[in-house]
N, C-alpha and C. Protein backbone atom coordinates (compact mmCIF):
# COMPACT_ATOMS: atom_id res chain seq x y z
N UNK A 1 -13.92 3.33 -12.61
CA UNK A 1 -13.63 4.76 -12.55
C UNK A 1 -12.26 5.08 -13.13
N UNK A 2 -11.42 4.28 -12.58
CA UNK A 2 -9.94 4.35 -13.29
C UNK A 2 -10.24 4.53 -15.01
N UNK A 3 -10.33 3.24 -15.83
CA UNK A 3 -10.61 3.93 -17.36
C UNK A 3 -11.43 4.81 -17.59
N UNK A 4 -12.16 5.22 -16.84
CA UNK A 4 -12.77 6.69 -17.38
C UNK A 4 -12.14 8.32 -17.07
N UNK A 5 -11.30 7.88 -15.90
CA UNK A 5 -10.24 9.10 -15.79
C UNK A 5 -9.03 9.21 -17.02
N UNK A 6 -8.55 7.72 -17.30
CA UNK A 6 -7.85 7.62 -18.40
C UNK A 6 -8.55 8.70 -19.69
N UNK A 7 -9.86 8.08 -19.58
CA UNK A 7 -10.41 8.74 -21.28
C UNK A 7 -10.58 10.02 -20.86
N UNK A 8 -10.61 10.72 -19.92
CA UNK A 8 -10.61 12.07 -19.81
C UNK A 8 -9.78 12.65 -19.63
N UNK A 9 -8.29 11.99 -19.24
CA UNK A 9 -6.94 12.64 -19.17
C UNK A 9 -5.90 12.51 -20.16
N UNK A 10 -6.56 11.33 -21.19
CA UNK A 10 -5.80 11.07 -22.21
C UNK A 10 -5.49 12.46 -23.25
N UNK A 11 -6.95 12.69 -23.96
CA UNK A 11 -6.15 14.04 -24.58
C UNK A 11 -5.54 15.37 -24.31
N UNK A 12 -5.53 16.00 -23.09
CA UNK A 12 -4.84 16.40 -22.03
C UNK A 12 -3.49 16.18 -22.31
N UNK A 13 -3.14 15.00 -22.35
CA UNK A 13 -2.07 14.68 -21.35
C UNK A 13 -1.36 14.95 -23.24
N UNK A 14 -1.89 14.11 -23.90
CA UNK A 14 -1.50 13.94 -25.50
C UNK A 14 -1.08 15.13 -25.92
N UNK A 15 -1.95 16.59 -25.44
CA UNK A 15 -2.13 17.52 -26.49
C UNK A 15 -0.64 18.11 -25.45
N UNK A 16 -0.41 18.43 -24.27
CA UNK A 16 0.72 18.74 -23.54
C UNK A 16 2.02 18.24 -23.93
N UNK A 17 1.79 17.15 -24.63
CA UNK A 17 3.22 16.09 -24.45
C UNK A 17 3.56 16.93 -26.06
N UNK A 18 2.42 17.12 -27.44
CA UNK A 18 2.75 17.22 -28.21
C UNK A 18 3.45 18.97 -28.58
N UNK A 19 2.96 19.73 -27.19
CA UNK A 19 3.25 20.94 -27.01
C UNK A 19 4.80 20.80 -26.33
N UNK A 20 4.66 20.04 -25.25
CA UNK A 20 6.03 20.26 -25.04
C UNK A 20 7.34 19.68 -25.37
N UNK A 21 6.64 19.26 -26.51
CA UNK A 21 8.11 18.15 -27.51
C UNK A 21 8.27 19.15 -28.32
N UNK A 22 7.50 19.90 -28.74
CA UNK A 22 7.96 20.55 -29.84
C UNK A 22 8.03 21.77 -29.12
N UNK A 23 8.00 22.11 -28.56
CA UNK A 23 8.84 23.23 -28.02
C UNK A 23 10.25 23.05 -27.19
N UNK A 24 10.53 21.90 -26.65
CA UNK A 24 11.61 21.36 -26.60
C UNK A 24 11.45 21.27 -24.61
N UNK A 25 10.56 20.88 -24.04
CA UNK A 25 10.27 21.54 -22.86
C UNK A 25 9.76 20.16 -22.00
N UNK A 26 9.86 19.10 -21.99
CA UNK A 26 9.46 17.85 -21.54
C UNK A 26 9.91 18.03 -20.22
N UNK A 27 11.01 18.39 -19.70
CA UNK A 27 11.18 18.42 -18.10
C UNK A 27 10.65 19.15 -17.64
N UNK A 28 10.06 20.44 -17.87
CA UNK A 28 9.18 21.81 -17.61
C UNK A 28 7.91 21.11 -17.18
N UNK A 29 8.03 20.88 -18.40
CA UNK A 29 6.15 19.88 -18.21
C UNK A 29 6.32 18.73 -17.11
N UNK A 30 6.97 18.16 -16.72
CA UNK A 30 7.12 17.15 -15.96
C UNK A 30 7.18 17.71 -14.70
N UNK A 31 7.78 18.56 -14.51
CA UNK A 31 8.07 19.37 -13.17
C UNK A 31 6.54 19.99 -13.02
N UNK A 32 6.23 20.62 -13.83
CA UNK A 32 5.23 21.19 -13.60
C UNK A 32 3.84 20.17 -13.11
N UNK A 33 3.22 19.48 -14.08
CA UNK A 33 2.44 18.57 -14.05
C UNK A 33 2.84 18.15 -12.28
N UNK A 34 3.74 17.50 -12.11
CA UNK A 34 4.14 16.57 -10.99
C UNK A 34 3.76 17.61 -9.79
N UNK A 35 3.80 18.56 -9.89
CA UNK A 35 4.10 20.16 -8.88
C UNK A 35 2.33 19.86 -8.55
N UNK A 36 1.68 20.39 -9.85
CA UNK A 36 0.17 20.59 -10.12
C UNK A 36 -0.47 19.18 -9.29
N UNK A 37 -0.16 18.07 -9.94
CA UNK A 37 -0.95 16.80 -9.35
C UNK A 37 -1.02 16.43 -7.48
N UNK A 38 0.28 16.75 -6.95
CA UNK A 38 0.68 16.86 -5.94
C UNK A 38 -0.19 18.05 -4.64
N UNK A 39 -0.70 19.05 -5.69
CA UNK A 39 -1.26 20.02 -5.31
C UNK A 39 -2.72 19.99 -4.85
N UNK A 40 -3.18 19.25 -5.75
CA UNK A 40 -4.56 18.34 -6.02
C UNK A 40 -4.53 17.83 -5.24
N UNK A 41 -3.87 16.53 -5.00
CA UNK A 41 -4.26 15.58 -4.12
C UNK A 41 -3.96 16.07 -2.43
N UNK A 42 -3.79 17.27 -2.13
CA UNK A 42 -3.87 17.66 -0.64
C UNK A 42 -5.62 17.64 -0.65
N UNK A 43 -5.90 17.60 0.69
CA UNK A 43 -7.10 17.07 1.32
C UNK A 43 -8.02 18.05 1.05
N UNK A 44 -7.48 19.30 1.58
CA UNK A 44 -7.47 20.40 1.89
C UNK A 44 -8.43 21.29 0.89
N UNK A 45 -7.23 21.03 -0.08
CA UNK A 45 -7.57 21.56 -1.64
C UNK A 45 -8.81 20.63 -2.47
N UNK A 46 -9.04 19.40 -2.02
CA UNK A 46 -9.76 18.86 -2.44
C UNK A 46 -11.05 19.03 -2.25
N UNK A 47 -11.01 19.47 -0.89
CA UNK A 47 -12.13 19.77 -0.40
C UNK A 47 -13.16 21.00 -1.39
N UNK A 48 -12.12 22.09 -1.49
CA UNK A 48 -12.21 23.10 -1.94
C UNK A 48 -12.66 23.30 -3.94
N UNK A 49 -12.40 21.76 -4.44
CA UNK A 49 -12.59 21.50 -5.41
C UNK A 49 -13.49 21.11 -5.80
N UNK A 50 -14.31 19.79 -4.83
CA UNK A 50 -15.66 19.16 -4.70
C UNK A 50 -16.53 20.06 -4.27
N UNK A 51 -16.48 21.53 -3.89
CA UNK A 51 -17.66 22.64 -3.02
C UNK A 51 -17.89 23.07 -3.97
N UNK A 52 -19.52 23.03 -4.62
CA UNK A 52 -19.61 23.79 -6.01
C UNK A 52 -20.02 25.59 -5.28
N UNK A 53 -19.64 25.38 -3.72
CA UNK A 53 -19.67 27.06 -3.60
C UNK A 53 -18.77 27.65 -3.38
N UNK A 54 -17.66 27.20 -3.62
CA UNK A 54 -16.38 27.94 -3.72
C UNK A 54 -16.42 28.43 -4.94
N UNK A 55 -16.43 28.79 -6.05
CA UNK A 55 -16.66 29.22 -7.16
C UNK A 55 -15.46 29.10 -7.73
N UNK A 56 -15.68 28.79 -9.56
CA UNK A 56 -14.69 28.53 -10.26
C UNK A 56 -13.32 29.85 -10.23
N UNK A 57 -14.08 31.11 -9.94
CA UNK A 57 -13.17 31.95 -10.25
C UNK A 57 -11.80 31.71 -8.79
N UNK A 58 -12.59 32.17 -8.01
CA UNK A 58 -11.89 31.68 -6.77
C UNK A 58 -10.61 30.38 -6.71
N UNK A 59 -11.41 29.15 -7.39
CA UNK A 59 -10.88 28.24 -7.25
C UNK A 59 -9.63 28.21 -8.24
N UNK A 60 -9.47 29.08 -9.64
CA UNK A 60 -8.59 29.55 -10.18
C UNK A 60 -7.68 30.31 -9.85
N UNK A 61 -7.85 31.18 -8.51
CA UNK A 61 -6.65 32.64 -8.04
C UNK A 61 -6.43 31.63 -7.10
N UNK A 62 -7.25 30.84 -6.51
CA UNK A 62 -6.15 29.74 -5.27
C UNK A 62 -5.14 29.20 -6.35
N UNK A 63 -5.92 28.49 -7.77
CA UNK A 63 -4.57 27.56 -8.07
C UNK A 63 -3.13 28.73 -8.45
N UNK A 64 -3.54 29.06 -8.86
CA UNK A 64 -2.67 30.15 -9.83
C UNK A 64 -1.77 31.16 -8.74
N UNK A 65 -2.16 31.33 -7.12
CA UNK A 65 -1.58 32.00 -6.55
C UNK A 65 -0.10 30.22 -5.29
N UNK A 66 -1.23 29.41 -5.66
CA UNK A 66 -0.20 28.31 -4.86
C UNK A 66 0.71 27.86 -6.25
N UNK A 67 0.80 27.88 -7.33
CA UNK A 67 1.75 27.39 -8.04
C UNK A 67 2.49 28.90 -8.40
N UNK A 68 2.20 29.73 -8.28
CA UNK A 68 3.11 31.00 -8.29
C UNK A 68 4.58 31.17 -9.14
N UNK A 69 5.49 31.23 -8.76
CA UNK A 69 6.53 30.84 -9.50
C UNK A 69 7.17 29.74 -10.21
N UNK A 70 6.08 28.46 -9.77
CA UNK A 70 6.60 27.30 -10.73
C UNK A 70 5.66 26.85 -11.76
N UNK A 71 4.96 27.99 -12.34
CA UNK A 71 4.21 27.67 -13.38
C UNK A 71 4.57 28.54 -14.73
N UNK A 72 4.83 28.32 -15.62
CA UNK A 72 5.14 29.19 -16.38
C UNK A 72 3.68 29.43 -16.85
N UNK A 73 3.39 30.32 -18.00
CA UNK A 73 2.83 31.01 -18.52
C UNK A 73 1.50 30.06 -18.83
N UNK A 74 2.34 29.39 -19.91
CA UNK A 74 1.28 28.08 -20.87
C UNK A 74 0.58 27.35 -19.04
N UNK A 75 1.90 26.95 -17.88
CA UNK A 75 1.12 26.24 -17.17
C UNK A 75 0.32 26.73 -16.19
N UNK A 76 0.20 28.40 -16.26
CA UNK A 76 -1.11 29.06 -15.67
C UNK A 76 -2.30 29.02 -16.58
N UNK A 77 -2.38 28.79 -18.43
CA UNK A 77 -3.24 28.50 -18.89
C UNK A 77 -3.95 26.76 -18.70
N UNK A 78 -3.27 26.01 -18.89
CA UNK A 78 -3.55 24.51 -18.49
C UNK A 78 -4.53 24.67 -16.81
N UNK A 79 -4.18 25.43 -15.86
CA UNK A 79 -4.94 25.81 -15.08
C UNK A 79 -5.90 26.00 -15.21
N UNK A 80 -6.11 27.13 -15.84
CA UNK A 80 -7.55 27.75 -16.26
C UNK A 80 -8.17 27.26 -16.86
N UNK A 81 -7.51 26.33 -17.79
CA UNK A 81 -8.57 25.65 -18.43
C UNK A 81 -9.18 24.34 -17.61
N UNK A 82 -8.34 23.57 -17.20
CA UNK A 82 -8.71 22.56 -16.24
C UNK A 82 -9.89 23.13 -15.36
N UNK A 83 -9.70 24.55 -14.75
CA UNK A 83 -10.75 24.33 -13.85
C UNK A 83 -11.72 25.16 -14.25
N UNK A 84 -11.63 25.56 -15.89
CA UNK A 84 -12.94 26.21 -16.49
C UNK A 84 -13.96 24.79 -17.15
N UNK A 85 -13.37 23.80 -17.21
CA UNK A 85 -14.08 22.23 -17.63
C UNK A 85 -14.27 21.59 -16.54
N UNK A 86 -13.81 22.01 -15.27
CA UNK A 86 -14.00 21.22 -13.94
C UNK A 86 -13.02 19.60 -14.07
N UNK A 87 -12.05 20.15 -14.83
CA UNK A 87 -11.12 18.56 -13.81
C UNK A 87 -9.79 18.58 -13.96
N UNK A 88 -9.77 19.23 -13.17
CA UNK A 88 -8.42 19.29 -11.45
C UNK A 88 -7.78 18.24 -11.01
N UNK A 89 -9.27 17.43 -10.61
CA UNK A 89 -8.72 16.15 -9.95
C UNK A 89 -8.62 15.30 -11.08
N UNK A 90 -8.29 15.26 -12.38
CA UNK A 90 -7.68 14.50 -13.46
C UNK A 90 -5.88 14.84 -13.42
N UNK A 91 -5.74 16.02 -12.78
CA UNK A 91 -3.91 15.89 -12.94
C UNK A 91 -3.45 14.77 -12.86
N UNK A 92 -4.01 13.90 -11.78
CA UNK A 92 -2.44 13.09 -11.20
C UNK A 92 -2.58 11.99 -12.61
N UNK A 93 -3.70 11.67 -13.12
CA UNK A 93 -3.91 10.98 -13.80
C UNK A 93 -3.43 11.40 -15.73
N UNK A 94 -3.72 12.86 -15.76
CA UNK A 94 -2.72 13.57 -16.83
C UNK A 94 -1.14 13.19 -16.97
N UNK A 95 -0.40 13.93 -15.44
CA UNK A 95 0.91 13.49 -15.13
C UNK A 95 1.48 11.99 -15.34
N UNK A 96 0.87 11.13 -15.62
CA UNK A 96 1.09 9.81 -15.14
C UNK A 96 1.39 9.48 -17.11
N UNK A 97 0.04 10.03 -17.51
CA UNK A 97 0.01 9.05 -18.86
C UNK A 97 0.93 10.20 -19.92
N UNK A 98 1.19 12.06 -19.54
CA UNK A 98 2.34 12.46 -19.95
C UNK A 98 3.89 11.78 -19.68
N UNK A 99 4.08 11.64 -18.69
CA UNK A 99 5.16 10.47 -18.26
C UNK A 99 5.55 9.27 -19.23
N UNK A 100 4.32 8.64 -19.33
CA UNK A 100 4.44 7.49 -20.14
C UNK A 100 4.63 7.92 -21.53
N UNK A 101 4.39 8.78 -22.41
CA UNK A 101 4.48 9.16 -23.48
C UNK A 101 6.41 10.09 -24.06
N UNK A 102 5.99 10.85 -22.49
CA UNK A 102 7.69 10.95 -22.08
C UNK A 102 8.80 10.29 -22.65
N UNK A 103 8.97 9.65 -21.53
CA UNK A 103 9.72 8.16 -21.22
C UNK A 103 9.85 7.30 -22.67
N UNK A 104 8.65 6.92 -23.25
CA UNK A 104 8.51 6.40 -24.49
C UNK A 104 9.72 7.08 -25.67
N UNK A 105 9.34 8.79 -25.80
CA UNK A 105 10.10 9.60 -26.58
C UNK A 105 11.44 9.71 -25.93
N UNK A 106 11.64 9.29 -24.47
CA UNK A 106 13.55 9.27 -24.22
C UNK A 106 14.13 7.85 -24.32
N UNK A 107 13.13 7.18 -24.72
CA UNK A 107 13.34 5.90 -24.90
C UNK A 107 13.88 5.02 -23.72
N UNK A 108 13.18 5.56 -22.16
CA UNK A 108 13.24 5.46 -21.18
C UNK A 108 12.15 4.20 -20.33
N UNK A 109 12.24 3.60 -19.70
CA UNK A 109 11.19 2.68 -19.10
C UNK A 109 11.19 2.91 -17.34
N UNK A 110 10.17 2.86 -16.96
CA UNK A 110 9.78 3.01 -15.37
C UNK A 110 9.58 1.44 -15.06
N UNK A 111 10.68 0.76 -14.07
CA UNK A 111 10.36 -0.32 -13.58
C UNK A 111 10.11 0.08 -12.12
N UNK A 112 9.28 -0.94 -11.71
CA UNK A 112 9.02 -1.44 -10.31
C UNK A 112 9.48 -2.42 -9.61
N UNK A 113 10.17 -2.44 -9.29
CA UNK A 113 10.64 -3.94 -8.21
C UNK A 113 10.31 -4.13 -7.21
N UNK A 114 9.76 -4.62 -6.73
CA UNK A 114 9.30 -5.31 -4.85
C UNK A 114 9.96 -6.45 -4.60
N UNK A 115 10.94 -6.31 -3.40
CA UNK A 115 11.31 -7.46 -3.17
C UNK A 115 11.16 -7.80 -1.58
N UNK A 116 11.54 -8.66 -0.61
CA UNK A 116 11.17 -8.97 0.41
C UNK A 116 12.03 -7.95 1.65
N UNK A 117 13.54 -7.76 0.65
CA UNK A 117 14.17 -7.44 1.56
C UNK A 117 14.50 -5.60 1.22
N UNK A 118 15.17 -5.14 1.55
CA UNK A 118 15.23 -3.93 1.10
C UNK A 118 16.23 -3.88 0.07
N UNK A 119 16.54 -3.12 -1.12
CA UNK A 119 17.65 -3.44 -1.92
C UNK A 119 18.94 -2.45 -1.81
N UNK A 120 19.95 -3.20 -1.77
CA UNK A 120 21.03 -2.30 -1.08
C UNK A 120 22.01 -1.47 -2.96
N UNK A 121 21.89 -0.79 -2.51
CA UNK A 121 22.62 0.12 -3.92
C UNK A 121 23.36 -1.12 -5.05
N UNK A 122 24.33 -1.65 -4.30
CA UNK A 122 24.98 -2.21 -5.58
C UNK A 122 23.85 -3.21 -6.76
N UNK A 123 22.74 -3.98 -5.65
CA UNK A 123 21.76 -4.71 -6.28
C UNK A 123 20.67 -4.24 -6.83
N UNK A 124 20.26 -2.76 -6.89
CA UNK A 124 20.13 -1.92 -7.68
C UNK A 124 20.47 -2.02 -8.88
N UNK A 125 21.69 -1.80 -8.78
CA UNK A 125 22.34 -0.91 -10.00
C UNK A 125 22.53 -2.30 -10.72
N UNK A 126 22.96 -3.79 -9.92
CA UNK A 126 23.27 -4.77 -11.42
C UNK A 126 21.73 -4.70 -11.75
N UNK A 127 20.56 -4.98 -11.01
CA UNK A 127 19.29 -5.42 -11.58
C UNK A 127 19.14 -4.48 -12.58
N UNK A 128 19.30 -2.78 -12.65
CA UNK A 128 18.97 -1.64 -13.73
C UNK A 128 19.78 -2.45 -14.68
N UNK A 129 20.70 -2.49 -14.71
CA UNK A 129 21.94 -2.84 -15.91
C UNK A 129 21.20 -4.24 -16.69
N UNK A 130 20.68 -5.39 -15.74
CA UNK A 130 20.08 -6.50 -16.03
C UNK A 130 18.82 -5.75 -17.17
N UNK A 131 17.99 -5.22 -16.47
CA UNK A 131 17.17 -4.84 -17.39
C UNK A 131 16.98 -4.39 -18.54
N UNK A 132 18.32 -3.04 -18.23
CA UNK A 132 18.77 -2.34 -19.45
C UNK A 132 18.76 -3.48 -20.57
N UNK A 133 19.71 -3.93 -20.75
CA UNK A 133 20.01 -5.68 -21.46
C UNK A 133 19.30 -5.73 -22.01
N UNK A 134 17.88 -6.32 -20.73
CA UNK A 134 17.13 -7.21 -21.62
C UNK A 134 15.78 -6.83 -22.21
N UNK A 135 15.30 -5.52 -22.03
CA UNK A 135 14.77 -4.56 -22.49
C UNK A 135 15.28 -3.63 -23.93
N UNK A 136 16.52 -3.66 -23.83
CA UNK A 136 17.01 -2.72 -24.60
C UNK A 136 16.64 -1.18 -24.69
N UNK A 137 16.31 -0.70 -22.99
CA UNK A 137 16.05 0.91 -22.84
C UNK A 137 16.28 1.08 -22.05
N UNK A 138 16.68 2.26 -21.74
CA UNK A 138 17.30 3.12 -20.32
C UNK A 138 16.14 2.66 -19.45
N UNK A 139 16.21 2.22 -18.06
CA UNK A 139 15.12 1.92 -17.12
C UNK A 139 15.38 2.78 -15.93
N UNK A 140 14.32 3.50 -15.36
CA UNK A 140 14.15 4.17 -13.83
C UNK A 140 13.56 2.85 -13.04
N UNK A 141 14.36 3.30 -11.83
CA UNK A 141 13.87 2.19 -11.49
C UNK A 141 13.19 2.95 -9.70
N UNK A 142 11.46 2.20 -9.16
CA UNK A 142 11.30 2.49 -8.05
C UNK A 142 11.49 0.99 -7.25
N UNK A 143 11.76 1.25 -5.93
CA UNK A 143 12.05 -0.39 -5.34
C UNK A 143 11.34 0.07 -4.23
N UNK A 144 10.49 -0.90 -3.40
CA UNK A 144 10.17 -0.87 -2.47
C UNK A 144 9.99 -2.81 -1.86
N UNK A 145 9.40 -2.66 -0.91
CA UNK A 145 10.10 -4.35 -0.16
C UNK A 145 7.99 -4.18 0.61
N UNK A 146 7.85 -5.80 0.21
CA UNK A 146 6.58 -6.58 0.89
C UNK A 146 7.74 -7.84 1.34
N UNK A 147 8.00 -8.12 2.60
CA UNK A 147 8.12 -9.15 3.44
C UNK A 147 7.26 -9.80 3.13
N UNK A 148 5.70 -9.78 2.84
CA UNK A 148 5.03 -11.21 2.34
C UNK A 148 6.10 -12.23 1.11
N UNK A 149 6.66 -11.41 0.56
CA UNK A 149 7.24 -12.12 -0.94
C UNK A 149 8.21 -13.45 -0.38
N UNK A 150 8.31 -13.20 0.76
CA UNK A 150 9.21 -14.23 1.31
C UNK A 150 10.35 -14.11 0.82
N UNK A 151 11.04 -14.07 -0.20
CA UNK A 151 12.50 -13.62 -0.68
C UNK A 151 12.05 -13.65 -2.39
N UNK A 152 12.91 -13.42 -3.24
CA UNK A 152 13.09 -13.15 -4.56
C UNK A 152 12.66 -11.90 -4.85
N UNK A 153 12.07 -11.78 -6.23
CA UNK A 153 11.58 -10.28 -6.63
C UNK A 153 10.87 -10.34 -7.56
N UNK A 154 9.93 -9.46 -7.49
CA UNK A 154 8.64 -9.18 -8.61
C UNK A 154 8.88 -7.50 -9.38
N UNK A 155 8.82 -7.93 -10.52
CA UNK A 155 9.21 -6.93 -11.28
C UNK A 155 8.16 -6.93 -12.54
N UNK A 156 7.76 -5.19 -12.45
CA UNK A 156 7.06 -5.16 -13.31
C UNK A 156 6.93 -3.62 -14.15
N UNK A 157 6.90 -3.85 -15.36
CA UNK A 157 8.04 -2.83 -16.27
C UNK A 157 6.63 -2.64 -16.87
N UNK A 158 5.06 -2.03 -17.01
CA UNK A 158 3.80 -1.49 -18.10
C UNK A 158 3.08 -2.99 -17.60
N UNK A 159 2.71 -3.14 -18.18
CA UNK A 159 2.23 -5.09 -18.63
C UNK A 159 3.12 -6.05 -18.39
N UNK A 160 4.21 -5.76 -17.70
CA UNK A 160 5.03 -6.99 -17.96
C UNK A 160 5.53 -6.99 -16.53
N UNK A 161 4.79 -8.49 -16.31
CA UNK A 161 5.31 -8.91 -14.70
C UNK A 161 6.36 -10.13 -14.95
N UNK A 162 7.46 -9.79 -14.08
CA UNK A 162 8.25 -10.96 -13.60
C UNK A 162 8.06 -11.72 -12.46
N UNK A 163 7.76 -12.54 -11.99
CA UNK A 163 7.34 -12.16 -10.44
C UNK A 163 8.21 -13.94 -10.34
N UNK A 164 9.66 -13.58 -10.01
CA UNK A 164 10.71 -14.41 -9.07
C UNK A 164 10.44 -14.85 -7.75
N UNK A 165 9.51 -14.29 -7.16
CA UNK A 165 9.33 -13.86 -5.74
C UNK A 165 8.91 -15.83 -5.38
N UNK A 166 9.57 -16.38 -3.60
CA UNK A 166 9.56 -17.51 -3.55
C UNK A 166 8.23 -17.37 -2.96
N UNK A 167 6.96 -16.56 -2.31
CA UNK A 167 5.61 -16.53 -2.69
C UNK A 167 5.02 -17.33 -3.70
N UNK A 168 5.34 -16.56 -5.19
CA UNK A 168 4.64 -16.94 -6.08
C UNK A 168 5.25 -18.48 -6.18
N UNK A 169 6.14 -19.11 -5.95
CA UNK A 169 6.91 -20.31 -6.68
C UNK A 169 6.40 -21.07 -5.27
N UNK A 170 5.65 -20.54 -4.05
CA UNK A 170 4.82 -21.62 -2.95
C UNK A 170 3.88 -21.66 -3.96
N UNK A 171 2.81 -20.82 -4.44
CA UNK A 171 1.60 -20.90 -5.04
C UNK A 171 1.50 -21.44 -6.60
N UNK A 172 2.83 -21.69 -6.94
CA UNK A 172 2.58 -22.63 -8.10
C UNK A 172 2.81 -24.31 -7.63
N UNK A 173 3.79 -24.32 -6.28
CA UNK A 173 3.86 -25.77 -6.13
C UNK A 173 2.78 -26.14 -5.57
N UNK A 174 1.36 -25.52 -4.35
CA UNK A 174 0.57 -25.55 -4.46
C UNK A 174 -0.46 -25.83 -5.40
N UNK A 175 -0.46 -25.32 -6.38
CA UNK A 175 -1.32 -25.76 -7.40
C UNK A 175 -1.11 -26.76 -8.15
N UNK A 176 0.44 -27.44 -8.26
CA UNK A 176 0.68 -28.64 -8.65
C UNK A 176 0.26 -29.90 -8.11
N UNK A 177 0.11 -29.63 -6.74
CA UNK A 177 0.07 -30.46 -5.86
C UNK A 177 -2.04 -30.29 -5.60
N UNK A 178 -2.14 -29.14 -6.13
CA UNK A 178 -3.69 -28.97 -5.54
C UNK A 178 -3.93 -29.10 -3.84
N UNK A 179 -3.21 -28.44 -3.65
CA UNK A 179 -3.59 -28.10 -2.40
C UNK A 179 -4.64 -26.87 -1.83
């Protein structure tokens, strides 16, 4: 299901990114999108999305009256059109791969780090700097902590896993050993 939301949010997301580069508007769109996807995924609203008796029109003056002042113009049309083709619940998946196309054009990278313990600011900021380096691009970075990892860190920047973590380095001496 995942690659098929891709192929349906891809040109979406493409034709937005190429609208709002050239209009000079990439944080608009980001704010916005992020606003919209967020909106979607309440329960609530979902509900209200999957009822083919709520009706499309309806389901358009809900979106258009809950994004109210943080939609500009173009992003009350992206509305309408989304829910004149029926998919709504493709935002979060729009937002995600605009992001990536983003990021790409600020020459920006989204890393992930998990590590065991929680990471305290300064080890943050050398690991960003580490990356910066060895990447050669500005990196965001999200951190969150699995206590399974036992200590080290798994890092993973698109396709590209590091995974330090003393977990993975039990499960390779394991496998040396065939256990």
């Amino acid at each position: 299901m995942a690659g098929e939301l891709t192929t349906v949010a891809r040109p979406y997301a493409e034709a937005i990114f190429a609208h709002a580069d050239e209009a000079g508007k990439l944080d608009l769109w980001s704010d916005m999108l992020a606003f919209l996807s967020s909106v979607v995924a309440d329960p609530r609203l979902q509900g209200a999305i999957k009822d083919p008796n709520f009706g499309r029109e309806r389901l358009e003056a809900l979106m258009l009256a809950i994004g109210g002042g943080r939609l500009s113009a173009e992003g009350q049309n992206l509305v309408r059109l989304l829910v004149a083709n029926d998919r709504l619940m493709v935002l979060p998946e729009i937002a995600a791969l605009y992001e990536v196309r983003k990021n790409e054009r600020q020459g920006r990278l989204d890393v992930h780090i998990t590590t065991a313990f929680a990471l305290q600011a300064g080890q943050k900021t050398a690991l960003g700097e580490a990356l910066k380096r060895r990447l050669g691009r500005e990196v965001t970075i999200a951190a969150d902590k699995d206590p399974e990892l036992i200590g080290g860190v798994c890092i993973r920047v698109g396709d590209l896993v590091i995974d330090g973590s003393i977990r993975n380095q039990l499960r390779h001496l394991a496998s040396e050993f065939r256990i």
